[in-house]
Protein backbone atom coordinates (compact mmCIF):
# COMPACT_ATOMS: atom_id res chain seq x y z
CA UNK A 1 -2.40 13.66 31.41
CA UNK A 2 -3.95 14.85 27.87
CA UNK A 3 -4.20 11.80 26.77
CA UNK A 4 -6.55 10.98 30.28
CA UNK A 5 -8.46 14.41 29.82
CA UNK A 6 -9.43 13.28 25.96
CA UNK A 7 -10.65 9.73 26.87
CA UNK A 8 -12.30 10.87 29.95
CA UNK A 9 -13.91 13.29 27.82
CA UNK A 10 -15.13 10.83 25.22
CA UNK A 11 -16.46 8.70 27.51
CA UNK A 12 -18.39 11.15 29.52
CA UNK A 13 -21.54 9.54 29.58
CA UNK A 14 -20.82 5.98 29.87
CA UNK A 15 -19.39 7.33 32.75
CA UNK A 16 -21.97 9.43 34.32
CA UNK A 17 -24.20 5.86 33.06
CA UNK A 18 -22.18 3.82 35.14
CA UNK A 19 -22.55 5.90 38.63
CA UNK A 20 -26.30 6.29 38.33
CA UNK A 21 -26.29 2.66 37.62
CA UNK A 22 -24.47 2.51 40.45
CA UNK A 23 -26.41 4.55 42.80
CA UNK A 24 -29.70 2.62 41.10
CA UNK A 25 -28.20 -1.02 42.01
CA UNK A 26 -27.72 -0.16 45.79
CA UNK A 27 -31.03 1.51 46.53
CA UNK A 28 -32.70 -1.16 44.52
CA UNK A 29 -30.31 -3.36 46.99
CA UNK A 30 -31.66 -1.36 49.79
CA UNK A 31 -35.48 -1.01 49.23
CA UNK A 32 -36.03 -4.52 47.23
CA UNK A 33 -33.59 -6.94 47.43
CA UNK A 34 -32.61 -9.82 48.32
CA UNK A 35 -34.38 -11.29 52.16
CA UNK A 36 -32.98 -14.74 51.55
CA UNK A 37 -29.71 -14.50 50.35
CA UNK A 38 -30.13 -16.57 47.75
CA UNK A 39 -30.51 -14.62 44.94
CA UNK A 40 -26.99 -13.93 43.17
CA UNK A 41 -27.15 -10.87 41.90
CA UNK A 42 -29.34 -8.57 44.36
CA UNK A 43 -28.54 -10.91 48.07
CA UNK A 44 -25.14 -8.14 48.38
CA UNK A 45 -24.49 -4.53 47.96
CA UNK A 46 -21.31 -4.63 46.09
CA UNK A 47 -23.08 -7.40 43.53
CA UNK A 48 -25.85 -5.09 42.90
CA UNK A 49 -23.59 -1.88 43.03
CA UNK A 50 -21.59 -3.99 39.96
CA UNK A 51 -24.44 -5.12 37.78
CA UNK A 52 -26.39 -1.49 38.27
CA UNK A 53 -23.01 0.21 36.91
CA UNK A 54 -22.67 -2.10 33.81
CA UNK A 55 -26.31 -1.87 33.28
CA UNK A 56 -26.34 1.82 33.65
CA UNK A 57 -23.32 1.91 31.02
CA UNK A 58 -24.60 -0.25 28.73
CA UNK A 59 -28.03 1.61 28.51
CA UNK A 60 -26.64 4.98 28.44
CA UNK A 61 -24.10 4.10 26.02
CA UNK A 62 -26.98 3.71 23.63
CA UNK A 63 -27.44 7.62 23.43
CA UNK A 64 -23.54 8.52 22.13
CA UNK A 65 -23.66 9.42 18.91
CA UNK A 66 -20.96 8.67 16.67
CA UNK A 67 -18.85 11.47 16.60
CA UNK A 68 -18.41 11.71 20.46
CA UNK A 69 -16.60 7.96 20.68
CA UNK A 70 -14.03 9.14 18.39
């Protein structure tokens, strides 16, 4: 369970990164989208819910400085 508490803390914002870009990718889902169905990554919820997480993670990952991923 310490072990948990320690990478959960380390990884804080990738974390928080990942549900905005999670929340992001379905209400761009929801407001923009996809009418057709025939674009990949936006034509579901769940595909845009995935690529909005890693996105969000990705981008906020950016901001950790080095002594935090330790």
């Amino acid at each position: 369970m310490h072990k948990l508490k320690k990478i959960l803390k380390n990884n804080l914002l990738i974390l928080a990164g990942g549900v905005i870009g999670a929340v992001a990718g379905y209400f761009y889902w929801l407001n923009i989208g996809c009418s057709t169905g025939s674009c990949p990554l936006t034509s579901t919820p769940g595909m845009s819910i995935i690529w909005g997480a890693i996105t969000g993670g990705l981008l906020f990952n950016i901001f950790q400085t080095k002594g935090e991923k330790r």
